[in-house]
C-alpha atoms as a PDB file:
ATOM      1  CA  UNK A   1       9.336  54.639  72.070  1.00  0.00           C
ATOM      2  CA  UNK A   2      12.396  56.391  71.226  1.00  0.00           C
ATOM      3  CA  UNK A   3      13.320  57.257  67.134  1.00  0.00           C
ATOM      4  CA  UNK A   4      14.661  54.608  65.269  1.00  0.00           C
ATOM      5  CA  UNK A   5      16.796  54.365  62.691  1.00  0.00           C
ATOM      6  CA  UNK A   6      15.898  52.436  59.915  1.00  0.00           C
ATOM      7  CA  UNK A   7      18.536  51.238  57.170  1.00  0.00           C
ATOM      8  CA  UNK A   8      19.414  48.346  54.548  1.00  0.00           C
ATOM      9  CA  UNK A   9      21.926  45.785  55.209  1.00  0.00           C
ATOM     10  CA  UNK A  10      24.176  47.205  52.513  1.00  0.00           C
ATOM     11  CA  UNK A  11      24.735  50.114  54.588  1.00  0.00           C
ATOM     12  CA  UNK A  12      25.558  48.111  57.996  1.00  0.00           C
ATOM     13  CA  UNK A  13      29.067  47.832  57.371  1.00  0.00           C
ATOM     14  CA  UNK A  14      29.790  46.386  60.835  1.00  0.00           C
ATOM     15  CA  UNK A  15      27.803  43.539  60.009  1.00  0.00           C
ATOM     16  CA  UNK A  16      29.675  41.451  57.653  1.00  0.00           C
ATOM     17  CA  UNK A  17      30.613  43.753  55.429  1.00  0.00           C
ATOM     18  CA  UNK A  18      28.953  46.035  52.964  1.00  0.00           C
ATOM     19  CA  UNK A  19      26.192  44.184  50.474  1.00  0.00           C
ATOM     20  CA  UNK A  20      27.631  40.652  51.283  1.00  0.00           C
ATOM     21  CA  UNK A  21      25.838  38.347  49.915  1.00  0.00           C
ATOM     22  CA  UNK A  22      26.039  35.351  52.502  1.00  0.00           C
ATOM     23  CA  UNK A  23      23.493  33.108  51.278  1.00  0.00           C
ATOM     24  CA  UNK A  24      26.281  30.603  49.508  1.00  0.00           C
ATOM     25  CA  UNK A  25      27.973  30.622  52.774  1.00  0.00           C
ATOM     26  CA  UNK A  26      26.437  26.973  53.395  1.00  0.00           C
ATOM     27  CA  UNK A  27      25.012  24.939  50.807  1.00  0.00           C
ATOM     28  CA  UNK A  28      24.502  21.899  53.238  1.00  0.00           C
ATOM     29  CA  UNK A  29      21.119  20.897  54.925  1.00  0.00           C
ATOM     30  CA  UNK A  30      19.615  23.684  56.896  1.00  0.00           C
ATOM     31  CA  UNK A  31      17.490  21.223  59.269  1.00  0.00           C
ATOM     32  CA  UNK A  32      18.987  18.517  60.843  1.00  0.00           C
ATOM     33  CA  UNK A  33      17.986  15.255  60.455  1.00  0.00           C
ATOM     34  CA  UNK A  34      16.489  14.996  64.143  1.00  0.00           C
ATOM     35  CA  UNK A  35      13.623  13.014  65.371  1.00  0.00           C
ATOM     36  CA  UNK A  36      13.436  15.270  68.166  1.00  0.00           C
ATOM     37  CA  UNK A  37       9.902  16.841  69.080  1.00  0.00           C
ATOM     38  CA  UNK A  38      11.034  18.920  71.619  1.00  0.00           C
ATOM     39  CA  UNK A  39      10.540  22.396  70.210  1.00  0.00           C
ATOM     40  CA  UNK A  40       9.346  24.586  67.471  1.00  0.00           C
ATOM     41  CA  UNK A  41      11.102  27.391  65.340  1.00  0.00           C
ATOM     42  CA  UNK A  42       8.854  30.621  64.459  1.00  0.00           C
ATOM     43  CA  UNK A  43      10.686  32.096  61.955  1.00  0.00           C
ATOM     44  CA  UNK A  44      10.166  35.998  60.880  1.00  0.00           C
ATOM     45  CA  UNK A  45      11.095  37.101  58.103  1.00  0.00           C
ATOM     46  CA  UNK A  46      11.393  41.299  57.583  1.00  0.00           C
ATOM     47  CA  UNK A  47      11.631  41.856  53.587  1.00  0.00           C
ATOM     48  CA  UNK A  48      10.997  44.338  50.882  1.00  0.00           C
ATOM     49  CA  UNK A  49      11.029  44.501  46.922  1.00  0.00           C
ATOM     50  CA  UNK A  50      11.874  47.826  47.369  1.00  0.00           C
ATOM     51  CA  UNK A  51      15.726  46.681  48.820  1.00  0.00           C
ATOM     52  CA  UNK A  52      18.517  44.872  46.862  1.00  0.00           C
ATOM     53  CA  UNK A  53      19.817  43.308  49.871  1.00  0.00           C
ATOM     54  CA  UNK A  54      16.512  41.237  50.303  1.00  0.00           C
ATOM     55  CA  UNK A  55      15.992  38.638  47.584  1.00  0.00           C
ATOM     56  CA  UNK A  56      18.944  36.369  48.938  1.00  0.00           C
ATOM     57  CA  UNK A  57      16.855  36.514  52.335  1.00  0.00           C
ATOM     58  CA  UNK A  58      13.752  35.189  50.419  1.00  0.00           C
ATOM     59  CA  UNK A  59      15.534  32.726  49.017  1.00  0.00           C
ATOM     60  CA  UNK A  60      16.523  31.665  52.285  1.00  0.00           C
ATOM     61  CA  UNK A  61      12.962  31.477  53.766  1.00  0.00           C
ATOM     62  CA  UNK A  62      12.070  29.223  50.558  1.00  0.00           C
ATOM     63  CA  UNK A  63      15.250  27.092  51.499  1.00  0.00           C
ATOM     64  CA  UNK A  64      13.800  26.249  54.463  1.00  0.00           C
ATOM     65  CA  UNK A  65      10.403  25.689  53.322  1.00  0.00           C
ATOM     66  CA  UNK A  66      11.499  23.190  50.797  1.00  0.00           C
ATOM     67  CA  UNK A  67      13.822  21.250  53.739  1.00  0.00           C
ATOM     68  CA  UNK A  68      11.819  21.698  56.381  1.00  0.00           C
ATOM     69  CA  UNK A  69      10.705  17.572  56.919  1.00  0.00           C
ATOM     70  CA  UNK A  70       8.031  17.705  58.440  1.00  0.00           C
ATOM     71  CA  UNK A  71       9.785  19.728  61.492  1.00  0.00           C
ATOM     72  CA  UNK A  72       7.536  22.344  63.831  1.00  0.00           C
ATOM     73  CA  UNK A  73       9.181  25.346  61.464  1.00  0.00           C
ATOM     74  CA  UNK A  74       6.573  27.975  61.196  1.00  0.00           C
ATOM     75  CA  UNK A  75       7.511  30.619  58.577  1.00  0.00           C
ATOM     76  CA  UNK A  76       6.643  34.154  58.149  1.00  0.00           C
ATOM     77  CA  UNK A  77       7.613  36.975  55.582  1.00  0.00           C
ATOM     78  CA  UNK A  78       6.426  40.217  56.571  1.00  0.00           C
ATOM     79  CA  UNK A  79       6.954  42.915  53.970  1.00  0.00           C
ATOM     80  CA  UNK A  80       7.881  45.979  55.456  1.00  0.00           C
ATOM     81  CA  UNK A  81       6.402  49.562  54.497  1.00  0.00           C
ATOM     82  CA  UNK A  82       9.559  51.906  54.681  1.00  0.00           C
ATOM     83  CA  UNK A  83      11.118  51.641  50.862  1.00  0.00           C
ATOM     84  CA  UNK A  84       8.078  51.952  49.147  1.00  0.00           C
ATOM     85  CA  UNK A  85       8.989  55.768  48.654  1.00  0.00           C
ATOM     86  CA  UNK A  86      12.021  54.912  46.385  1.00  0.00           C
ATOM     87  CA  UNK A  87      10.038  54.124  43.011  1.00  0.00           C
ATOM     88  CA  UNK A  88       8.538  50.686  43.625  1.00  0.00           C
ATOM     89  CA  UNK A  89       5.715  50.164  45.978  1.00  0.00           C
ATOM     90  CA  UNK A  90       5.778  46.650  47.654  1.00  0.00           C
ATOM     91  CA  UNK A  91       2.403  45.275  47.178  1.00  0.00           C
ATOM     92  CA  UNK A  92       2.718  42.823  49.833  1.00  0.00           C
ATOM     93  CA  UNK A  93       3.841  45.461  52.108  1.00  0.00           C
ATOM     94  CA  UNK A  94       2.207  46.941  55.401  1.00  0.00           C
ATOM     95  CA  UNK A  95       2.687  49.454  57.812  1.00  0.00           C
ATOM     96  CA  UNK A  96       2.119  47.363  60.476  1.00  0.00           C
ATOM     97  CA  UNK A  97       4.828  44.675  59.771  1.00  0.00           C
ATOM     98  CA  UNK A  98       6.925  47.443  59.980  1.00  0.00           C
ATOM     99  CA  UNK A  99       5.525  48.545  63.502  1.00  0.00           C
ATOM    100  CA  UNK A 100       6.215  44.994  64.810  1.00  0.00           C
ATOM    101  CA  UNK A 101       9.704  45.478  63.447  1.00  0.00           C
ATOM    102  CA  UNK A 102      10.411  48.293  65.555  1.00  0.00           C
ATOM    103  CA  UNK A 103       8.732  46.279  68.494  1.00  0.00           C
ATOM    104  CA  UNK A 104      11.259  43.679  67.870  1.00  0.00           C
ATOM    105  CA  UNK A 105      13.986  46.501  68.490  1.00  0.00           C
ATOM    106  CA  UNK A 106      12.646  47.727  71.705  1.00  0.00           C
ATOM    107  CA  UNK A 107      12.096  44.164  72.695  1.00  0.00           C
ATOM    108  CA  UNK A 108      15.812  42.763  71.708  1.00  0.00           C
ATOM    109  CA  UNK A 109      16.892  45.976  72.860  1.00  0.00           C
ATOM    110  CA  UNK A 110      18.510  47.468  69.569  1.00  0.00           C
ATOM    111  CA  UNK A 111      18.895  51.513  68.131  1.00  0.00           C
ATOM    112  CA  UNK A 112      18.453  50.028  64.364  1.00  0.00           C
ATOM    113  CA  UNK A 113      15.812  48.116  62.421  1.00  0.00           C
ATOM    114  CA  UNK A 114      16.947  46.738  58.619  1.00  0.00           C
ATOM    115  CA  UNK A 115      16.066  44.578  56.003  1.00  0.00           C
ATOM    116  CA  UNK A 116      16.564  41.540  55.657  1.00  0.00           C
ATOM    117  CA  UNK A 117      15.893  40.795  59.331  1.00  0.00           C
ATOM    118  CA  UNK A 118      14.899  37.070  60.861  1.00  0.00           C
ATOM    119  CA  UNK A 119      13.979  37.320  64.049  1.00  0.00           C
ATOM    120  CA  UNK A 120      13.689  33.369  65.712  1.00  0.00           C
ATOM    121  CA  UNK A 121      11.054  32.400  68.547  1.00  0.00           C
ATOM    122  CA  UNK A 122      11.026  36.313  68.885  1.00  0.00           C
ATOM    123  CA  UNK A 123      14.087  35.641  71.124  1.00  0.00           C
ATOM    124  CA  UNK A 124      17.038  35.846  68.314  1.00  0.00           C
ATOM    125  CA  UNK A 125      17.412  38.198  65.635  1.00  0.00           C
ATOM    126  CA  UNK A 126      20.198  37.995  62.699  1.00  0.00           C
ATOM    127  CA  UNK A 127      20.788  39.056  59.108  1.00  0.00           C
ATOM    128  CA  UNK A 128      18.244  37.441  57.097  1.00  0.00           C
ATOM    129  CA  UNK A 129      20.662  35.858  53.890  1.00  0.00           C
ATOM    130  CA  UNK A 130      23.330  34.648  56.747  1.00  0.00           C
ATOM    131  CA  UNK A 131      22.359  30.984  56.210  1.00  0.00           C
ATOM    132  CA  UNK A 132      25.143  29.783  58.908  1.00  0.00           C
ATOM    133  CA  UNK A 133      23.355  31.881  61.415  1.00  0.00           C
ATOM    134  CA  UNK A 134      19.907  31.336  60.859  1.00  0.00           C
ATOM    135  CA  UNK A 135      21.032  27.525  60.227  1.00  0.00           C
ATOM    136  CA  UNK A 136      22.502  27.860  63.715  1.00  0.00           C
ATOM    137  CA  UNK A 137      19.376  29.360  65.359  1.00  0.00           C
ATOM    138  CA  UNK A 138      16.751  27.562  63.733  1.00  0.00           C
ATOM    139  CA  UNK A 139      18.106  23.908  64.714  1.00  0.00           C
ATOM    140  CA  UNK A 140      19.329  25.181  68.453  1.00  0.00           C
ATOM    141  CA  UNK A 141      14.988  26.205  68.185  1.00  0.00           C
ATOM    142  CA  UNK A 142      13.645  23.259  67.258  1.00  0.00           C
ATOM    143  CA  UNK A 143      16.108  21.629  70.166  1.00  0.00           C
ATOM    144  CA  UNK A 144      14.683  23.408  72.927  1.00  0.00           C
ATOM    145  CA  UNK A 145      11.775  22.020  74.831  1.00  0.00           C
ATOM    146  CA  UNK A 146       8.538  24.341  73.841  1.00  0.00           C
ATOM    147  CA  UNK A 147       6.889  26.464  77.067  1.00  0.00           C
ATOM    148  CA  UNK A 148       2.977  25.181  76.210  1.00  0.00           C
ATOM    149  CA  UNK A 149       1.175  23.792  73.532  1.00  0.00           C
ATOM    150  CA  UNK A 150      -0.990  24.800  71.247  1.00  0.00           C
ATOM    151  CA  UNK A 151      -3.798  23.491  68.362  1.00  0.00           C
ATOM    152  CA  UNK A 152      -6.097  25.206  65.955  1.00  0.00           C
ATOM    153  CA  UNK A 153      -9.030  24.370  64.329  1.00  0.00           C
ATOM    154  CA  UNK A 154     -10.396  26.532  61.128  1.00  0.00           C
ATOM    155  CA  UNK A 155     -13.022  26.506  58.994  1.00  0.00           C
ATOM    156  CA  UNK A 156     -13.865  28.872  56.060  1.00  0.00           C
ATOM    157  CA  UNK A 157     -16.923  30.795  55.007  1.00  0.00           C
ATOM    158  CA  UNK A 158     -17.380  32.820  51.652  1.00  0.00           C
ATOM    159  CA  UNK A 159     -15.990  35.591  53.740  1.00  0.00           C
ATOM    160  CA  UNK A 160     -14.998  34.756  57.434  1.00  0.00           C
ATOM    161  CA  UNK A 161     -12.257  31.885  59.173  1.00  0.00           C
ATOM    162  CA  UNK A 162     -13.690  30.589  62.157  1.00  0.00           C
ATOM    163  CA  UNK A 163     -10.537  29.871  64.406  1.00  0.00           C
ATOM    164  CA  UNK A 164     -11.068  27.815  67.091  1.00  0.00           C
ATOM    165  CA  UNK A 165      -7.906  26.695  69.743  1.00  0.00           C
ATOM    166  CA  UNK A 166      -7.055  25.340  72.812  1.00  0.00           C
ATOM    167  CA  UNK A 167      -3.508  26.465  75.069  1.00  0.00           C
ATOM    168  CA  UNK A 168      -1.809  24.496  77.699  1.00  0.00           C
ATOM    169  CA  UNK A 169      -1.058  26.863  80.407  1.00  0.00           C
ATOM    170  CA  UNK A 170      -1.961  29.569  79.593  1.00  0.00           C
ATOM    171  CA  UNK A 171       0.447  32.958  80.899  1.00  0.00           C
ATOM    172  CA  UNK A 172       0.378  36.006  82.077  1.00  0.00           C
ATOM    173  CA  UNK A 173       1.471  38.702  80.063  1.00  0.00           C
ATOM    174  CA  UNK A 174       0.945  36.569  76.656  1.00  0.00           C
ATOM    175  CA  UNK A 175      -1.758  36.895  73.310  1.00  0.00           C
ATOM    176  CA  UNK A 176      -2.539  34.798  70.781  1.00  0.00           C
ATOM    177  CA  UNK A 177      -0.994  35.909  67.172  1.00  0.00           C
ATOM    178  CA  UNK A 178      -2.679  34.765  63.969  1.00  0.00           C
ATOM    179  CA  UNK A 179      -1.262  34.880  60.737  1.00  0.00           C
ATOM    180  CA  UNK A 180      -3.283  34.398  57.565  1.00  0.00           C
ATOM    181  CA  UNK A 181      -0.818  33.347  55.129  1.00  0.00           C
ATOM    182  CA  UNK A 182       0.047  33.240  51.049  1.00  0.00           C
ATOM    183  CA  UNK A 183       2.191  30.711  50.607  1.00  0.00           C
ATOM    184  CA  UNK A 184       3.749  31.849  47.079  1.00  0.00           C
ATOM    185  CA  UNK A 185       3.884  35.251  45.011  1.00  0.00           C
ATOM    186  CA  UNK A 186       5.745  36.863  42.636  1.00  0.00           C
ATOM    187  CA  UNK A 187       6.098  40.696  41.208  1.00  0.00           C
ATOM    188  CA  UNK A 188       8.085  41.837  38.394  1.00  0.00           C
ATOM    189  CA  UNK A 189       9.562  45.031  40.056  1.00  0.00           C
ATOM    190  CA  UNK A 190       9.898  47.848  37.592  1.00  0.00           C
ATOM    191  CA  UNK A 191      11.624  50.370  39.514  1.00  0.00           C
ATOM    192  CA  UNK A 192      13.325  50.953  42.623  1.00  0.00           C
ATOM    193  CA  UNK A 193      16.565  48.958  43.544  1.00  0.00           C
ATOM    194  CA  UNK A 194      15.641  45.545  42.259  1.00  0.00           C
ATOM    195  CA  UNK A 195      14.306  47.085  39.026  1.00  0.00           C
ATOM    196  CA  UNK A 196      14.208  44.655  36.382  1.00  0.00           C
ATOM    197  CA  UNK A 197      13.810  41.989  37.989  1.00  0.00           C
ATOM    198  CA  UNK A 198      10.794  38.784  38.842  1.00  0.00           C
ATOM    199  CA  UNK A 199      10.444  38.085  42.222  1.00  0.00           C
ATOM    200  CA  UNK A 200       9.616  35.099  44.239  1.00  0.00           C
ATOM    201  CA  UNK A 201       7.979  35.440  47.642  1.00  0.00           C
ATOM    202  CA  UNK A 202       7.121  32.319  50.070  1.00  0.00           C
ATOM    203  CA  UNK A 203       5.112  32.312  53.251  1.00  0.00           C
ATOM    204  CA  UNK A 204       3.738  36.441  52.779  1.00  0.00           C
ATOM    205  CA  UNK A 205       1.786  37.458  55.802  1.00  0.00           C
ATOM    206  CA  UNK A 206      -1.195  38.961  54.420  1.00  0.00           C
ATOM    207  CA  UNK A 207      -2.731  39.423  58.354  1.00  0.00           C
ATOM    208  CA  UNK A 208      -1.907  39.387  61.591  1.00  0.00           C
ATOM    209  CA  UNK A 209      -4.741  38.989  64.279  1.00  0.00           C
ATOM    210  CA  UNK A 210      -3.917  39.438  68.112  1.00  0.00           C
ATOM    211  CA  UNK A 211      -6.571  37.824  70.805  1.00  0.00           C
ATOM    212  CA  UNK A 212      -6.442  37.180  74.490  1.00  0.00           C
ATOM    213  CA  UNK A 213      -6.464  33.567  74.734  1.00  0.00           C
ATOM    214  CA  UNK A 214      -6.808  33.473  78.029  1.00  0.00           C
ATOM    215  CA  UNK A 215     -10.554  35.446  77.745  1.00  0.00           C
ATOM    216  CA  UNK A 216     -12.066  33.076  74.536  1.00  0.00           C
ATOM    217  CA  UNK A 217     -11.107  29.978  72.918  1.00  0.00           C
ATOM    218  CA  UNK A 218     -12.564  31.016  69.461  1.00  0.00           C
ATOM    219  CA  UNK A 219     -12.516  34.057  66.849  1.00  0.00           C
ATOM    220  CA  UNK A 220     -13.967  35.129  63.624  1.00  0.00           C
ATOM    221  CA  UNK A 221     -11.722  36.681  61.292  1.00  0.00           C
ATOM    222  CA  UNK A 222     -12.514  38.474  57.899  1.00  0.00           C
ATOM    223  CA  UNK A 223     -10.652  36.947  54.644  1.00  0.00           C
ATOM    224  CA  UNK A 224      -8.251  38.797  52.773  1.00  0.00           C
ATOM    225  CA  UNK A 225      -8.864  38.715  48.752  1.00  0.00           C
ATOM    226  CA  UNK A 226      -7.894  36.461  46.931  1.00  0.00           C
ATOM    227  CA  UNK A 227      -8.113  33.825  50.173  1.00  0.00           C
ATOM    228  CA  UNK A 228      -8.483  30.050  49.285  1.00  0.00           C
ATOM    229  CA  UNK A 229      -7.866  27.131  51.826  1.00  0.00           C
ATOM    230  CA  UNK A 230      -5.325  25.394  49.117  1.00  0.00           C
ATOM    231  CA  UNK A 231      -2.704  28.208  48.286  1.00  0.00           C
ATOM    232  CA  UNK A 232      -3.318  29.856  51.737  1.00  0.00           C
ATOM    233  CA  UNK A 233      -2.616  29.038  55.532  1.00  0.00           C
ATOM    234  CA  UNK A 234      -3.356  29.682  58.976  1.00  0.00           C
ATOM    235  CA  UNK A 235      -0.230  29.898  61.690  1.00  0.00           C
ATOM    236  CA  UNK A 236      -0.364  30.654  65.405  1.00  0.00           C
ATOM    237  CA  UNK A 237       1.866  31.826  68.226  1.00  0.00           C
ATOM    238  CA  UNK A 238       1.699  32.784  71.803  1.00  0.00           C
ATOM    239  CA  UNK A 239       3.645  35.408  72.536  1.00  0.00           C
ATOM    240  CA  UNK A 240       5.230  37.297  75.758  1.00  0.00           C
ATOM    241  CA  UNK A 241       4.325  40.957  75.354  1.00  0.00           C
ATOM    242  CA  UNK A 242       6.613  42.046  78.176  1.00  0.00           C
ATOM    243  CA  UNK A 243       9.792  40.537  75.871  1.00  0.00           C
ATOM    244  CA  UNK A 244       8.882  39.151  72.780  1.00  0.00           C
ATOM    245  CA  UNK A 245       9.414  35.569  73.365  1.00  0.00           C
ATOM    246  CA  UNK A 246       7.444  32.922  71.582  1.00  0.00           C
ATOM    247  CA  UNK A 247       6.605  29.907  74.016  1.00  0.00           C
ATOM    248  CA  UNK A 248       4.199  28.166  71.378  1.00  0.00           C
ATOM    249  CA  UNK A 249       3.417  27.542  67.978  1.00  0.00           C
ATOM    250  CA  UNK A 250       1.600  25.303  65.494  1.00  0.00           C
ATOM    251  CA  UNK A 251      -0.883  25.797  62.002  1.00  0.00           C
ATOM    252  CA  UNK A 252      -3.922  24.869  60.993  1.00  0.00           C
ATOM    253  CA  UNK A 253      -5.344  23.038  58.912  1.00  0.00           C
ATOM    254  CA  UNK A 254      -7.889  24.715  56.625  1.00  0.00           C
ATOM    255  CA  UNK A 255     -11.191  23.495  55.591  1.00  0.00           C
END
C-alpha cells in the first residue's frame, strides 16, 4: 500500500479551517426522534491523548452515547499509535487501530489519515468534532435499510468470552469483527499537547477479533485485564473486505 501521510486536524487547513473547534456548531439533538428500525450506525472513532485537536471528538462520541435512545448506534474509539512519540504515550493506544486507519484510506480512497477521524458504516468518513456532519451521517445511517442481520451470544470465564452468533446471508468477501469494549476511562495527560489536562474516554476498543463467519458460528476469545461484564462490552460487525462497508451490526449482552 502506498506511503501515507499522517497529520492532525489542526494542520488540515482545507478542512474547515486551522484548529476549529466545531463541536458547538449544533447543540440540538444528535439522533432523531425516529421509530424507524431500518438500519444501524457503526460509528468509529480515530483518537489520541497525544493530539489537541481530539478531546472535542471524544466529547462527541460521549454525546452520542448519552442520546443515543435506544437506537442500533454502535460506538467505537480506537486510539491510534502515531503521537505517542511527542511526550505522552496513549495508554489506550494500539498499533493496530492505526493499521485499520490506513485501511480506511485505501478503502475510501484518500492520500491522508488524521485525528480526529469518524468513519460511519465504514462507508463515510468526516472530521470527528464536526457535530453537523456526523449528525448528518449518523441519522441518514440509521435510515437506511441494514444488508443482513446479526445476534451474539457471550458468556464469560475467569479468562476466556465464549462468542457465539448467527448471520442472515451470509457474503462473499465479508468477516466477522469483534470488539471487546471499555465503556469509560480517563488519564491525566502530563505531557505532550494536551498536557495538563484529565481526560474522559467512552466506548475504548481494547480488541478487535476478525473470524470467518461463514466457516464457524462460535469463537473463544482471551480477556483483556481489567475485563468485567458490567463496565465492559461486546460489539459486532460484518464487514466487506473488498471496500470497507459495514452491512451488519449489533452487541451483546454479557454474562
Amino acid at each position: 500500500m502506498k506511503s501515507l501521510i499522517i497529520t492532525a486536524i489542526c494542520s488540515l487547513s482545507s478542512l474547515l479551517g486551522a484548529c476549529t473547534d466545531v463541536l458547538g456548531n449544533n447543540n440540538g439533538p444528535l439522533i432523531a426522534n425516529t421509530d424507524s428500525t431500518k438500519g444501524f450506525a457503526v460509528v468509529e472513532l480515530f483518537t489520541s491523548e497525544g493530539c489537541s485537536s481530539c478531546p472535542p471528538a471524544d466529547e462527541l462520541l460521549s454525546r452520542l452515547e448519552q442520546e443515543s435512545n435506544g437506537q442500533p448506534l454502535y460506538l467505537l474509539a480506537y486510539h491510534v499509535d502515531y503521537w505517542d512519540h511527542q511526550g505522552w504515550r496513549d495508554s489506550y493506544s494500539q498499533h493496530a487501530f492505526s493499521e485499520r486507519q490506513q485501511q480506511y484510506a485505501s478503502w475510501l480512497g484518500l492520500s491522508t489519515v488524521y485525528t480526529p477521524q469518524m468513519v460511519i458504516n465504514g462507508s463515510h468518513e468526516m472530521i470527528g468534532s464536526d457535530v453537523s456532519v456526523v449528525k448528518r451521517a449518523v441519522n441518514t445511517a440509521l435510515d437506511q435499510p441494514a444488508g443482513a442481520s446479526l445476534t451474539l451470544q457471550a458468556h464469560s470465564t475467569t479468562r476466556q468470552l465464549e462468542v457465539n452468533w448467527q448471520l442472515s446471508s451470509p457474503r462473499k468477501n465479508t468477516r466477522l469483527l469483534l470488539a471487546l469494549v471499555q465503556k469509560n476511562g480517563q488519564s491525566q495527560v502530563r505531557a505532550g499537547e494536551n498536557a495538563g489536562k484529565k481526560l474522559s474516554h467512552v466506548q475504548i476498543v481494547q480488541q478487535l477479533a476478525a473470524v470467518n463467519a461463514k466457516e464457524s458460528d462460535h469463537v473463544t476469545l482471551a480477556l483483556p485485564a481489567g475485563f468485567n461484564n458490567t463496565d465492559w462490552e461486546l460489539i459486532g460487525f460484518v464487514q466487506n473486505d473488498t471496500n470497507g462497508k459495514i452491512i451488519a451490526a449489533t452487541k451483546a449482552a454479557l454474562h
